[in-house]
PDB file of N, CA and C in Angstrom:
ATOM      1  N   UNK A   1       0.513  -6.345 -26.350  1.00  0.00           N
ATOM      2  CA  UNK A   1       1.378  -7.513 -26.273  1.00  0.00           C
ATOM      3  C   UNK A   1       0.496  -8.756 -26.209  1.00  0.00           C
ATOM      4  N   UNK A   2       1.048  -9.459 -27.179  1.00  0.00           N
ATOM      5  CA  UNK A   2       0.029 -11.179 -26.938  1.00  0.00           C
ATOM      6  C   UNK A   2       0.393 -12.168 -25.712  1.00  0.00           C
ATOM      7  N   UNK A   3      -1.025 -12.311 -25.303  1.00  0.00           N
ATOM      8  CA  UNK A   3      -1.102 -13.703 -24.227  1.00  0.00           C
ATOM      9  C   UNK A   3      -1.858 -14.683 -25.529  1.00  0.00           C
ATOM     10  N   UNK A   4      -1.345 -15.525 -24.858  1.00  0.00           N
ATOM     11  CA  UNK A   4      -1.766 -16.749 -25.408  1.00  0.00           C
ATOM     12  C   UNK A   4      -3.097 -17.008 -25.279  1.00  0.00           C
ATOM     13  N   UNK A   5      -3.785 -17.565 -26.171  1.00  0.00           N
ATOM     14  CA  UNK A   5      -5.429 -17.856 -26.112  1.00  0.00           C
ATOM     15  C   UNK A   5      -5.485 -19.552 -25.906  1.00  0.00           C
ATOM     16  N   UNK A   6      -5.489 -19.684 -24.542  1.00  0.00           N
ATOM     17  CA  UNK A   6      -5.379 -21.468 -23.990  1.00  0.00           C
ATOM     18  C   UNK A   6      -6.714 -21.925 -24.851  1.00  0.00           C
ATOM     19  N   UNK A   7      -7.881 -21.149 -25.033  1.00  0.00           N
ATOM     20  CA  UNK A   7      -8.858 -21.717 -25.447  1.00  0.00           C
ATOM     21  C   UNK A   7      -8.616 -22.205 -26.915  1.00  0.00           C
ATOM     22  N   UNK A   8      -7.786 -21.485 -27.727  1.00  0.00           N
ATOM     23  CA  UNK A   8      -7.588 -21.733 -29.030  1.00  0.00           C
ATOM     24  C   UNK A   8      -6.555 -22.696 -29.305  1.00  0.00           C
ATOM     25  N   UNK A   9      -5.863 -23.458 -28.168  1.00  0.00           N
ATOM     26  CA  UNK A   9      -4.970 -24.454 -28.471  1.00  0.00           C
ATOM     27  C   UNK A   9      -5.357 -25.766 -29.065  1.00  0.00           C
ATOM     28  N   UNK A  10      -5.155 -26.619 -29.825  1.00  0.00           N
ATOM     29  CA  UNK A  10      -5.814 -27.554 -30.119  1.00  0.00           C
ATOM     30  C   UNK A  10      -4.795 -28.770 -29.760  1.00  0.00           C
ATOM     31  N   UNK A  11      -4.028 -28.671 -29.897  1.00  0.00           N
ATOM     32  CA  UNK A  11      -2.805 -29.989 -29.750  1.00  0.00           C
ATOM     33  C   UNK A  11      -1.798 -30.197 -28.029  1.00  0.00           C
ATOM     34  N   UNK A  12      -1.837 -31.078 -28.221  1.00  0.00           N
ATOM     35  CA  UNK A  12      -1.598 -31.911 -26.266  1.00  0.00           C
ATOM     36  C   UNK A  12      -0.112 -31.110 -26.677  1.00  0.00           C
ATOM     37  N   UNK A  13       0.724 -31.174 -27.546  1.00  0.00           N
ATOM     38  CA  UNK A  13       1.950 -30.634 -27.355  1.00  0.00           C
ATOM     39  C   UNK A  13       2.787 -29.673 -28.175  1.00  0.00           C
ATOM     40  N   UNK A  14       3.496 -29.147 -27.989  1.00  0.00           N
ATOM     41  CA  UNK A  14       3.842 -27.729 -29.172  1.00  0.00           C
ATOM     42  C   UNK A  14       5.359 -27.519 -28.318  1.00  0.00           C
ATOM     43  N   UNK A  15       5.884 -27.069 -29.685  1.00  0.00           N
ATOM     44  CA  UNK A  15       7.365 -27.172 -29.648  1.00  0.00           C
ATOM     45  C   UNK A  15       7.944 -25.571 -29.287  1.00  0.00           C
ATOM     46  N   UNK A  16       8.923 -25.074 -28.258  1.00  0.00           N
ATOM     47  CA  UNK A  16       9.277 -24.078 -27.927  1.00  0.00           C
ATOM     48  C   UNK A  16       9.485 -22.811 -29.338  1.00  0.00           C
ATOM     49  N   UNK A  17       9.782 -23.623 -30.064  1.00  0.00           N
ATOM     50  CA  UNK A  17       9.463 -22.939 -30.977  1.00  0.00           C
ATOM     51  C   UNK A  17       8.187 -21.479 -31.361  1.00  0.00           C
ATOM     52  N   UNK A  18       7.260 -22.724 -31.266  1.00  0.00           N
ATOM     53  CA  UNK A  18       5.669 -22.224 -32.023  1.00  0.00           C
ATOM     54  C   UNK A  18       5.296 -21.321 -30.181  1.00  0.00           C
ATOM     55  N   UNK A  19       5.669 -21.738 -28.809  1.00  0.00           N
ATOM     56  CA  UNK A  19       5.240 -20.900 -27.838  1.00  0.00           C
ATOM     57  C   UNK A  19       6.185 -19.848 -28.356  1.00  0.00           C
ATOM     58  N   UNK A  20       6.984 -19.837 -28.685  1.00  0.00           N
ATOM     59  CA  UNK A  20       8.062 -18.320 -29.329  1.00  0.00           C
ATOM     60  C   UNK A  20       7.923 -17.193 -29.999  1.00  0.00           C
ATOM     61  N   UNK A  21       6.502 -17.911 -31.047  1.00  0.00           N
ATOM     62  CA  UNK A  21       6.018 -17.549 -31.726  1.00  0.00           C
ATOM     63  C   UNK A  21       4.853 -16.376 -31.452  1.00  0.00           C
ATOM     64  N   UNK A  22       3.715 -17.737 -30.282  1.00  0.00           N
ATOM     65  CA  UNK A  22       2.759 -17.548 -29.922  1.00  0.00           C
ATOM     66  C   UNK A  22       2.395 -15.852 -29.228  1.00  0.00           C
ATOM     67  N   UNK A  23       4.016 -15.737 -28.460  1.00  0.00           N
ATOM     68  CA  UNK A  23       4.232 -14.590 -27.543  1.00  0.00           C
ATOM     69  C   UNK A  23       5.174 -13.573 -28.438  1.00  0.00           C
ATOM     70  N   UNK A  24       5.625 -14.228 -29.486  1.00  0.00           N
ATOM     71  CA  UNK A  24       6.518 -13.412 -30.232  1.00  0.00           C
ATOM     72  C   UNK A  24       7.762 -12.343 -29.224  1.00  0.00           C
ATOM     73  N   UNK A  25       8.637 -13.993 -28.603  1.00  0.00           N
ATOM     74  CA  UNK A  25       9.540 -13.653 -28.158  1.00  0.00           C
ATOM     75  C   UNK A  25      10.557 -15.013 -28.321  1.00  0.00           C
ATOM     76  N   UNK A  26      12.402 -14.472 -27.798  1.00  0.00           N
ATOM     77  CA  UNK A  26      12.831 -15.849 -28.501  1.00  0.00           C
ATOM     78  C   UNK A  26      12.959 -16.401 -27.414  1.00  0.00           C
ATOM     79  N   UNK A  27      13.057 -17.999 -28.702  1.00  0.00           N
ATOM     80  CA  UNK A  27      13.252 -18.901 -27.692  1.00  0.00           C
ATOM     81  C   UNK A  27      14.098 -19.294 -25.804  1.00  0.00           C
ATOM     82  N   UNK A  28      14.993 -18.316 -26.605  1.00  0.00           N
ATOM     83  CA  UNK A  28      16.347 -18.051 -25.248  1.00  0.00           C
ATOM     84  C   UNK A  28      15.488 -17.928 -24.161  1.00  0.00           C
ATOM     85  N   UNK A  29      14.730 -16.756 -24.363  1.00  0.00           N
ATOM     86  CA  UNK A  29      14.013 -16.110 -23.213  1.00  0.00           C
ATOM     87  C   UNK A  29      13.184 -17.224 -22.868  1.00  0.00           C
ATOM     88  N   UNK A  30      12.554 -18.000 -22.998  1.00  0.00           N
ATOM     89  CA  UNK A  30      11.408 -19.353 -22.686  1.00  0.00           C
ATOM     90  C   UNK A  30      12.464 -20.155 -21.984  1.00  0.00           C
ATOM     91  N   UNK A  31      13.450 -20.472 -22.131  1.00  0.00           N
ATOM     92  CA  UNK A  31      14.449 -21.242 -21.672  1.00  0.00           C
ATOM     93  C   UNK A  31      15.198 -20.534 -20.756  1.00  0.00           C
ATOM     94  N   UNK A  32      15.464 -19.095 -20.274  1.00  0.00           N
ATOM     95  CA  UNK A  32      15.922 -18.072 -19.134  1.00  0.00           C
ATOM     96  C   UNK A  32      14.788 -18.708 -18.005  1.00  0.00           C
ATOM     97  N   UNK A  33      13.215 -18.224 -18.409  1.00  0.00           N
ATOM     98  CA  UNK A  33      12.270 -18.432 -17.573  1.00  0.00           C
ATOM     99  C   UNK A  33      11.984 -19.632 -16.641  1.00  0.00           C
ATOM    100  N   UNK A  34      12.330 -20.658 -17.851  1.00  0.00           N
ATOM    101  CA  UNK A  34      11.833 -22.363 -17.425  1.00  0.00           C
ATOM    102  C   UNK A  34      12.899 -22.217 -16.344  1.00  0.00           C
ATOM    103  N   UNK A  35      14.395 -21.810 -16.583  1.00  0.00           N
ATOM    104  CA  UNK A  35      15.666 -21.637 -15.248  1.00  0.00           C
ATOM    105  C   UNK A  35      15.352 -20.548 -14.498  1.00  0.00           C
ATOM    106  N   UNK A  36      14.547 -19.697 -14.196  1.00  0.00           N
ATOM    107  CA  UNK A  36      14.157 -18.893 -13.154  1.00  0.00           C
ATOM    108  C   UNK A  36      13.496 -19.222 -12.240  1.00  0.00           C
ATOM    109  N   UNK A  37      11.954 -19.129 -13.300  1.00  0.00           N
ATOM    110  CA  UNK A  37      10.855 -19.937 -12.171  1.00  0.00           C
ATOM    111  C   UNK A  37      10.767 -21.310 -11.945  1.00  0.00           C
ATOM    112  N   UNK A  38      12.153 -21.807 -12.432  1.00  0.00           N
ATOM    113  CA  UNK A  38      11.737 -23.467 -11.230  1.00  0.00           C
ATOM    114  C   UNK A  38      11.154 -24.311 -11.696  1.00  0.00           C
ATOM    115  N   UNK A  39      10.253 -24.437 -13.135  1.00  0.00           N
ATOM    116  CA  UNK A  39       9.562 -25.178 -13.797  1.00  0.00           C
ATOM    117  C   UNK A  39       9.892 -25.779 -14.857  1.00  0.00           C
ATOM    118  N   UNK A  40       9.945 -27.435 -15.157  1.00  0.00           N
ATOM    119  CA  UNK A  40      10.634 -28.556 -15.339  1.00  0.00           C
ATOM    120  C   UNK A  40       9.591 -28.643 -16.827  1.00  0.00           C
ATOM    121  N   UNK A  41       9.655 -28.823 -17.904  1.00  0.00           N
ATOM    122  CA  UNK A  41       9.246 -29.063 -19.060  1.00  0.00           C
ATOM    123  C   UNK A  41       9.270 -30.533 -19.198  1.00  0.00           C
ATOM    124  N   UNK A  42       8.352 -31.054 -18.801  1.00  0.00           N
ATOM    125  CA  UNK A  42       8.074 -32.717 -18.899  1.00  0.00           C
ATOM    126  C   UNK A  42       8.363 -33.576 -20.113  1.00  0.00           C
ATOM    127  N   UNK A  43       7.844 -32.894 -20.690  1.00  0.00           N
ATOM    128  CA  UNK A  43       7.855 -33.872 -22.265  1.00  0.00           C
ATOM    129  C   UNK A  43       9.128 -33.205 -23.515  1.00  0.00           C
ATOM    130  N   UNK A  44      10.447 -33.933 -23.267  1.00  0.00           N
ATOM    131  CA  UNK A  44      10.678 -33.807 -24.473  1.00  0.00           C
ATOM    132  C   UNK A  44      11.149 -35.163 -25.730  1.00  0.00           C
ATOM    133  N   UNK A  45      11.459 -34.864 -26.773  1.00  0.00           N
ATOM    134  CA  UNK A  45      11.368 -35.456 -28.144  1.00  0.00           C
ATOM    135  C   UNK A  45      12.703 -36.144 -27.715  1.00  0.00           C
ATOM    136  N   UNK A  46      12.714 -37.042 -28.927  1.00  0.00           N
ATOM    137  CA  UNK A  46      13.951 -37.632 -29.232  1.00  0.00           C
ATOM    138  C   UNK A  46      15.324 -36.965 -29.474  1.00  0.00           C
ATOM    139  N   UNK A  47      14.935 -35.591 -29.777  1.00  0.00           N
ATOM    140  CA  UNK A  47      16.096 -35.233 -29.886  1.00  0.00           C
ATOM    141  C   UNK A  47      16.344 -34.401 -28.620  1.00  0.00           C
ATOM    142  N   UNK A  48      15.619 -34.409 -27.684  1.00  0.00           N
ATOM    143  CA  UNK A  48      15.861 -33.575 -26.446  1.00  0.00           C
ATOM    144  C   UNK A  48      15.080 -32.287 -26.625  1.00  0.00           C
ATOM    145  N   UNK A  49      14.462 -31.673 -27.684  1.00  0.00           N
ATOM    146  CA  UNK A  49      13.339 -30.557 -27.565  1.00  0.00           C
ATOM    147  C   UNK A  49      12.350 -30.430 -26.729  1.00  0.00           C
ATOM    148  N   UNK A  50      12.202 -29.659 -25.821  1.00  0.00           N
ATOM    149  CA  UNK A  50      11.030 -29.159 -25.088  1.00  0.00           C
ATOM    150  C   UNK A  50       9.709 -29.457 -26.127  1.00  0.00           C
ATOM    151  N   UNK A  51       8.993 -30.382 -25.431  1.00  0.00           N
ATOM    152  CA  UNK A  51       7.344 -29.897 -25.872  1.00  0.00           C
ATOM    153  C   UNK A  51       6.331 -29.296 -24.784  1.00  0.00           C
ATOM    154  N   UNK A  52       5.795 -28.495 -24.973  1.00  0.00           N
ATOM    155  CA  UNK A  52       5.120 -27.530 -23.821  1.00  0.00           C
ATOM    156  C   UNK A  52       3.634 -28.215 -23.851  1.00  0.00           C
ATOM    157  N   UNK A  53       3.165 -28.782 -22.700  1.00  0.00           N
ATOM    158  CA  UNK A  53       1.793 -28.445 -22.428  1.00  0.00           C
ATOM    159  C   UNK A  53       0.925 -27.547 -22.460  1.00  0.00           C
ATOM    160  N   UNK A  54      -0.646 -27.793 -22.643  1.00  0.00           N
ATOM    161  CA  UNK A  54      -1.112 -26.371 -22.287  1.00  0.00           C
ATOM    162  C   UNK A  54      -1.182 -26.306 -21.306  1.00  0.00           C
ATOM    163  N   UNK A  55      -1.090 -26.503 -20.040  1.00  0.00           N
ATOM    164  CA  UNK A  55      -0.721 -26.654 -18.666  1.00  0.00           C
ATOM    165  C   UNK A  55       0.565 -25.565 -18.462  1.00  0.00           C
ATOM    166  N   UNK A  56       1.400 -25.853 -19.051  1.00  0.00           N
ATOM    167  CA  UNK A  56       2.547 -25.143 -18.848  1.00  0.00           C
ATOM    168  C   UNK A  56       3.093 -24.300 -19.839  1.00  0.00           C
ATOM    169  N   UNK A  57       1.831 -24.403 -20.862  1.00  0.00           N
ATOM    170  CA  UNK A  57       1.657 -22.888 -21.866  1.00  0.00           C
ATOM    171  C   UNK A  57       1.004 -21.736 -20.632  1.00  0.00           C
ATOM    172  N   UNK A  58       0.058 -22.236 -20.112  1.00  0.00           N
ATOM    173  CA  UNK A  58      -0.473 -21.432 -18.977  1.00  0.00           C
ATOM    174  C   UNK A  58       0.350 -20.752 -18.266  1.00  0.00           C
ATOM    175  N   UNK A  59       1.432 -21.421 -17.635  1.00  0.00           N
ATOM    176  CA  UNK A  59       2.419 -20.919 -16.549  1.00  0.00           C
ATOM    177  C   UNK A  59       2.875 -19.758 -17.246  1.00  0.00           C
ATOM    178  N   UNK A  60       3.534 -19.953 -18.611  1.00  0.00           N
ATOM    179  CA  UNK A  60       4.088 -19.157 -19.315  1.00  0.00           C
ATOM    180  C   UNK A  60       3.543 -17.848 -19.596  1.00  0.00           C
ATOM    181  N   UNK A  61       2.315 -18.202 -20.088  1.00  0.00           N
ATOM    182  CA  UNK A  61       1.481 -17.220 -20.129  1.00  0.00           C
ATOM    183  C   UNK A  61       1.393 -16.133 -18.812  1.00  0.00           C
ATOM    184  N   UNK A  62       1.002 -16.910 -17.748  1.00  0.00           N
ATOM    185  CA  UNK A  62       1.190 -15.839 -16.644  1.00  0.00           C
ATOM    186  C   UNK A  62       2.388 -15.330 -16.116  1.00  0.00           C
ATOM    187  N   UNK A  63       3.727 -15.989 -16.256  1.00  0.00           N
ATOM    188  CA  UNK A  63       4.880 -15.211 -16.285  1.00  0.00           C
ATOM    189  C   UNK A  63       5.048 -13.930 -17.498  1.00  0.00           C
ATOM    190  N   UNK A  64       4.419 -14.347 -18.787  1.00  0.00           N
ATOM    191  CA  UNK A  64       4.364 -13.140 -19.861  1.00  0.00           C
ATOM    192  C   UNK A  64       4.323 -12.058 -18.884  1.00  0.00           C
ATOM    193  N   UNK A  65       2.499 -12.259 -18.766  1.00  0.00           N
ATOM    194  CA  UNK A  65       1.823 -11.488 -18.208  1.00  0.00           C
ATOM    195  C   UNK A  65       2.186 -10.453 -17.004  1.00  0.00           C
ATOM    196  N   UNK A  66       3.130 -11.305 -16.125  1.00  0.00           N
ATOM    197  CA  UNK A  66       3.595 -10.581 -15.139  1.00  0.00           C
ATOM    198  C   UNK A  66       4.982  -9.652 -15.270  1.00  0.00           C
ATOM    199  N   UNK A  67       5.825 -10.120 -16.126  1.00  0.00           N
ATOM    200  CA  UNK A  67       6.908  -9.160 -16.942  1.00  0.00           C
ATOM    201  C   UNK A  67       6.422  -8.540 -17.756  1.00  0.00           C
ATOM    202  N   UNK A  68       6.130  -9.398 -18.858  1.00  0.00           N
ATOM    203  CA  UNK A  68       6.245  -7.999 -19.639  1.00  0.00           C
ATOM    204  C   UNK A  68       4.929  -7.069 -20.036  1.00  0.00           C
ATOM    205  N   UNK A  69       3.735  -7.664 -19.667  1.00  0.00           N
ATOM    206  CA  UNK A  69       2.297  -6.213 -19.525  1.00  0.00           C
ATOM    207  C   UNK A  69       2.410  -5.675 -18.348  1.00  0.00           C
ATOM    208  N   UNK A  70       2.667  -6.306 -17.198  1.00  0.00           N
ATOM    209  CA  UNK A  70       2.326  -5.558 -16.004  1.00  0.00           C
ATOM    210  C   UNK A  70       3.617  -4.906 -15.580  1.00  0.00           C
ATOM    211  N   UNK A  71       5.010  -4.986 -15.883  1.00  0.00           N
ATOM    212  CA  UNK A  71       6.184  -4.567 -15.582  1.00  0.00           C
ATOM    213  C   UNK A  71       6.471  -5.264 -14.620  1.00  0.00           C
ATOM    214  N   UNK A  72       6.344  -6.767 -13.814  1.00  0.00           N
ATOM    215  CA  UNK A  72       7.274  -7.207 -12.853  1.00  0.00           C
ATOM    216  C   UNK A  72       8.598  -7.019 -13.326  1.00  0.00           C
ATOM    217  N   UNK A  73       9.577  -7.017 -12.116  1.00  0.00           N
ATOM    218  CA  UNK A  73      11.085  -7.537 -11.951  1.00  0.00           C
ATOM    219  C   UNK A  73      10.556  -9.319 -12.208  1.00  0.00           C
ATOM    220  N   UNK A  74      11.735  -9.851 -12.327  1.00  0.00           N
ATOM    221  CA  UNK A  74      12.264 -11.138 -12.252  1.00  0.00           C
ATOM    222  C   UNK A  74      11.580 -11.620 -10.629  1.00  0.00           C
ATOM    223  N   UNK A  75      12.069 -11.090  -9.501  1.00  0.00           N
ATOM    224  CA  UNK A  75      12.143 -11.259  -8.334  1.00  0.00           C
ATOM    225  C   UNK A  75      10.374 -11.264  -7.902  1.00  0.00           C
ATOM    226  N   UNK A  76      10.216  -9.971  -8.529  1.00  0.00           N
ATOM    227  CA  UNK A  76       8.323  -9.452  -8.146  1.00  0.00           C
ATOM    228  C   UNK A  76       7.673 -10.560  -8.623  1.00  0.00           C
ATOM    229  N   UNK A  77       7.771 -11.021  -9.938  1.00  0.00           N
ATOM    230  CA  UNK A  77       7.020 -11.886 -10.679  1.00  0.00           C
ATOM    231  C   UNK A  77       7.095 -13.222  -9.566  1.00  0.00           C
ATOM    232  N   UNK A  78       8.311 -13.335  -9.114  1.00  0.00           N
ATOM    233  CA  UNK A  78       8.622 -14.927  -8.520  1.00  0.00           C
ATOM    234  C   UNK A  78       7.560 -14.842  -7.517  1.00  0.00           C
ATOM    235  N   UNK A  79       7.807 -13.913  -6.550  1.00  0.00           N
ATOM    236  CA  UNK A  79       7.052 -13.203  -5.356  1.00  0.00           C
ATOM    237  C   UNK A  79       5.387 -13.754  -5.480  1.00  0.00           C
ATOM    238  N   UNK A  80       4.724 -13.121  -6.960  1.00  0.00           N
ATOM    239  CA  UNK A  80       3.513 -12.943  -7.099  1.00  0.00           C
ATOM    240  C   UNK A  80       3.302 -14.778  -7.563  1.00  0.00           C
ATOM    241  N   UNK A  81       4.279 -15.372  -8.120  1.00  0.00           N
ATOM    242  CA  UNK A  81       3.494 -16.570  -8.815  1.00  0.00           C
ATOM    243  C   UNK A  81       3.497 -17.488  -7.508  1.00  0.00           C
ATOM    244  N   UNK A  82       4.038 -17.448  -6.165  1.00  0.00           N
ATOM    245  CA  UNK A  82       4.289 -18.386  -4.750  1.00  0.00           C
ATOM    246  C   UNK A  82       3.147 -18.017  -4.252  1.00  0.00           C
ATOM    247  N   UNK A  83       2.404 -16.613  -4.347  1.00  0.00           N
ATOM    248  CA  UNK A  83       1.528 -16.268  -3.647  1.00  0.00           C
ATOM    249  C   UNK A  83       0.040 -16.677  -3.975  1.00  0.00           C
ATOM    250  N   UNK A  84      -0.969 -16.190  -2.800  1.00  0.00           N
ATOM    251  CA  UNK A  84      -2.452 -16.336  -3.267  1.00  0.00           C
ATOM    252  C   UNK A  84      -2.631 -15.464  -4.397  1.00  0.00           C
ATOM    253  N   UNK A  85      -1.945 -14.322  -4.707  1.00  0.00           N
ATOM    254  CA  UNK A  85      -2.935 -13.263  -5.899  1.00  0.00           C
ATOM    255  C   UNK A  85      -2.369 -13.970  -6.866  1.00  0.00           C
ATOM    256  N   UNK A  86      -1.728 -14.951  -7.388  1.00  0.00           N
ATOM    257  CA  UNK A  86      -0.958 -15.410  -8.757  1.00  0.00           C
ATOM    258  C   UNK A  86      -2.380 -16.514  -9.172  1.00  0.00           C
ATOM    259  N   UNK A  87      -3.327 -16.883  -8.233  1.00  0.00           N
ATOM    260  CA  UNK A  87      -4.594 -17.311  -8.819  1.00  0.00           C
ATOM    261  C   UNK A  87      -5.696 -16.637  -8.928  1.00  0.00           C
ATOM    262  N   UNK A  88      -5.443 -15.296  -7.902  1.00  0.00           N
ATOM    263  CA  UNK A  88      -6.316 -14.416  -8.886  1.00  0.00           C
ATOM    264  C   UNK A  88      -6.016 -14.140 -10.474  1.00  0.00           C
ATOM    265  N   UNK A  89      -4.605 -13.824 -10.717  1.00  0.00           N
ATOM    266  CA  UNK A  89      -4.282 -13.270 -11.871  1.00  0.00           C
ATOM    267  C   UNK A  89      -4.500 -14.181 -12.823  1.00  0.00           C
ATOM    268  N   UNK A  90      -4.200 -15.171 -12.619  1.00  0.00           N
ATOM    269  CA  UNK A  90      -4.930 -16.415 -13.633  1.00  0.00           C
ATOM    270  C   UNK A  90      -6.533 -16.548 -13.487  1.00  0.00           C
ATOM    271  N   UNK A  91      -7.351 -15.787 -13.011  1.00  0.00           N
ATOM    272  CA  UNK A  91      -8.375 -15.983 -12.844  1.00  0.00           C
ATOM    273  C   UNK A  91      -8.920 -14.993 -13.489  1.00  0.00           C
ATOM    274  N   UNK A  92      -8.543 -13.642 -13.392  1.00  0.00           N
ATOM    275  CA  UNK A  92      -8.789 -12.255 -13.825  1.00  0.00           C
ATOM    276  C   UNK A  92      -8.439 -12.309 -15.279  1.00  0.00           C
ATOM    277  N   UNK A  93      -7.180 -13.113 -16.119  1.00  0.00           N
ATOM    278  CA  UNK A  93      -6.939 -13.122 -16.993  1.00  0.00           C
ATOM    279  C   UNK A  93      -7.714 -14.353 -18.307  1.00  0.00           C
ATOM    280  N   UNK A  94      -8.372 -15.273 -17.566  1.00  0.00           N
ATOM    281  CA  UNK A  94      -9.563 -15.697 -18.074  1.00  0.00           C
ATOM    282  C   UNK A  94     -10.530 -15.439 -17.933  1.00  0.00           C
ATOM    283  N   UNK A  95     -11.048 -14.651 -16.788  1.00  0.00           N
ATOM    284  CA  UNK A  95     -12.373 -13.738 -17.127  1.00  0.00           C
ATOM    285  C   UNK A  95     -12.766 -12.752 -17.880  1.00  0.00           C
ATOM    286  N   UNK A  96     -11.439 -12.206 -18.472  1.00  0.00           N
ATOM    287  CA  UNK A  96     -11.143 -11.122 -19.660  1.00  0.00           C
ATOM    288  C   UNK A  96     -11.476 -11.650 -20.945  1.00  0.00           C
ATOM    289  N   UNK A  97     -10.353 -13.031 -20.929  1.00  0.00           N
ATOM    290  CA  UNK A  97     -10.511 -13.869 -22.584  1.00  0.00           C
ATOM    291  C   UNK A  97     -12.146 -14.110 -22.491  1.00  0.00           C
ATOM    292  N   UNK A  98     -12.891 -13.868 -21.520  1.00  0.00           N
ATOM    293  CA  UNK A  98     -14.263 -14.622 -21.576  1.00  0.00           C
ATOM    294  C   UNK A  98     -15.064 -13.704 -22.288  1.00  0.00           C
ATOM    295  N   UNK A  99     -15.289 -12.706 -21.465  1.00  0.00           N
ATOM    296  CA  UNK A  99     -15.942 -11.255 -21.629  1.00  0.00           C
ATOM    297  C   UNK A  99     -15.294 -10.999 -22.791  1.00  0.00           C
ATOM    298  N   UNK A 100     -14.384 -11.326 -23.491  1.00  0.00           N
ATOM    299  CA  UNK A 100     -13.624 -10.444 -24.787  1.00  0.00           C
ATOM    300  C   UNK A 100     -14.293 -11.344 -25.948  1.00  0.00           C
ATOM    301  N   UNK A 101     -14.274 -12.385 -25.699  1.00  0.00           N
ATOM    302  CA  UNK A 101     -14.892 -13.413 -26.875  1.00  0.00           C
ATOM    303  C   UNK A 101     -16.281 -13.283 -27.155  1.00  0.00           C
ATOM    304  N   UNK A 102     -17.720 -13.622 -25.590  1.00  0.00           N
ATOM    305  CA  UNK A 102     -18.586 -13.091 -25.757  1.00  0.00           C
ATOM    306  C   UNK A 102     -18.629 -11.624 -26.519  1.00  0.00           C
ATOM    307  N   UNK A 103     -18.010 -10.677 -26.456  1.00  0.00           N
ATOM    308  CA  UNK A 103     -18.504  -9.419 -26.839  1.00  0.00           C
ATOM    309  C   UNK A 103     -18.045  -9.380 -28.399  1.00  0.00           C
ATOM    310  N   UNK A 104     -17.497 -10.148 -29.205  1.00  0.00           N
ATOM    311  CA  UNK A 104     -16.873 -10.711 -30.159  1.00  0.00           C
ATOM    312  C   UNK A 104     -18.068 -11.108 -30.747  1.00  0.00           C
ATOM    313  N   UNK A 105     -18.292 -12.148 -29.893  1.00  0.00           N
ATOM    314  CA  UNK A 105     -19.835 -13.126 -30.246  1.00  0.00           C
ATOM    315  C   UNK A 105     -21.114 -11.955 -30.666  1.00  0.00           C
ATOM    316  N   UNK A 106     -20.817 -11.196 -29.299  1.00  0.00           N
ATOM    317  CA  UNK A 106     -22.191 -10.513 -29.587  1.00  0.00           C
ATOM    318  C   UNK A 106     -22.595  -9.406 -31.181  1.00  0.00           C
ATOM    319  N   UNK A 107     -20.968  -9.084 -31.510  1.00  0.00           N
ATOM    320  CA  UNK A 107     -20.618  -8.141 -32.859  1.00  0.00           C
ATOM    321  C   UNK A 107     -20.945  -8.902 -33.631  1.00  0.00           C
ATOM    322  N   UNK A 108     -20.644  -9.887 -33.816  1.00  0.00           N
ATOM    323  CA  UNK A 108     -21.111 -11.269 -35.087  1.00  0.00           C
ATOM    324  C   UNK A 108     -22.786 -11.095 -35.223  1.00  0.00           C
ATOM    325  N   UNK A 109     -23.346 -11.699 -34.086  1.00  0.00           N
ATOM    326  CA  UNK A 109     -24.699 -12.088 -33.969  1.00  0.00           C
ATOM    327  C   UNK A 109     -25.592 -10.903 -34.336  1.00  0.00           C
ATOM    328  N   UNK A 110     -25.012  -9.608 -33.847  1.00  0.00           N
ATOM    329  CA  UNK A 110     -25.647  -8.432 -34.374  1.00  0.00           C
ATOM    330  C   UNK A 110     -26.026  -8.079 -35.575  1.00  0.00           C
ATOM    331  N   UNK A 111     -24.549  -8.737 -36.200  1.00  0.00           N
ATOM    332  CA  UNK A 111     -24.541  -8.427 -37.802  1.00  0.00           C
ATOM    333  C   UNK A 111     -25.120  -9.263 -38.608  1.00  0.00           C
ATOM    334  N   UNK A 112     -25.277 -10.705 -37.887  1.00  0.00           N
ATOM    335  CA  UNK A 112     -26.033 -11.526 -38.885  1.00  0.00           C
ATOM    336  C   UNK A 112     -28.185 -10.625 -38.476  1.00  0.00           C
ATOM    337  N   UNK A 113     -28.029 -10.276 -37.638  1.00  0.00           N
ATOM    338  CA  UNK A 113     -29.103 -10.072 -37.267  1.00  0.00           C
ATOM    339  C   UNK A 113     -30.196  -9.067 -38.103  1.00  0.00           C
ATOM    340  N   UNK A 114     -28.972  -7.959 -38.085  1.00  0.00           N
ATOM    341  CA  UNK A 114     -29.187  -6.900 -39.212  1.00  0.00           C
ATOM    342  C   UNK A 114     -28.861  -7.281 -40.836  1.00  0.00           C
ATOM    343  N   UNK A 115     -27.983  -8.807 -41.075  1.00  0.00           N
ATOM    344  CA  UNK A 115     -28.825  -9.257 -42.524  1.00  0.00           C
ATOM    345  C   UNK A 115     -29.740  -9.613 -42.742  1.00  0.00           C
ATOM    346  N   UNK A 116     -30.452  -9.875 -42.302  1.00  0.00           N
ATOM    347  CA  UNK A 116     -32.364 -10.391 -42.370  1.00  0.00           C
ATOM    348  C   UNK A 116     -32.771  -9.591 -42.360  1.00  0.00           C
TER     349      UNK A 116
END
């Protein structure tokens, strides 16, 4: 299942849409969540569209993370994101994207290594 790669974001704002995309889930569900966990989508358009931060692509991301890879309930997830381990898990889950990219890096560099 995809988490979002915060490192690969390039633009201050992105439309519920393209996060829909990102996680390849619908929109409904992004808009269930934002009314669950309590979290207010700052920026929207003229026509009233949500634009998501990466700030609050993040949040999202770790609500993914906590439904639907790890199997929270609704309730568990709420539980874990009030608590101290909800910055481990954001912590654990960028030390992964880290270690996953380096070792990425290191397959590249190998191969240019062995063209010479």
């Amino acid at each position: 299942m995809p988490l979002i790669d915060i490192q690969q974001l390039s633009k201050m704002y992105y439309s519920i849409g393209e996060v829909a995309n990102f996680l390849d889930v619908n929109t409904s569900l992004l808009r269930f969540w934002e009314k669950e966990f309590e979290f207010e989508v700052l920026k929207k358009n003229k026509k009233g569209n949500r634009l998501f931060t990466v700030k609050e692509i993040e949040k999202i991301n770790k609500i993914y993370q906590l439904l639907k890879i790890e199997g929270y309930t609704i309730d568990g997830a709420k539980k874990v994101m009030k608590s101290k381990e909800s910055r481990q898990i954001i912590k654990d889950t960028g030390i992964k994207q880290v270690i996953l990219k380096l070792e990425q890096l290191k397959i590249k560099l190998s191969a240019l290594k062995d063209q010479h």
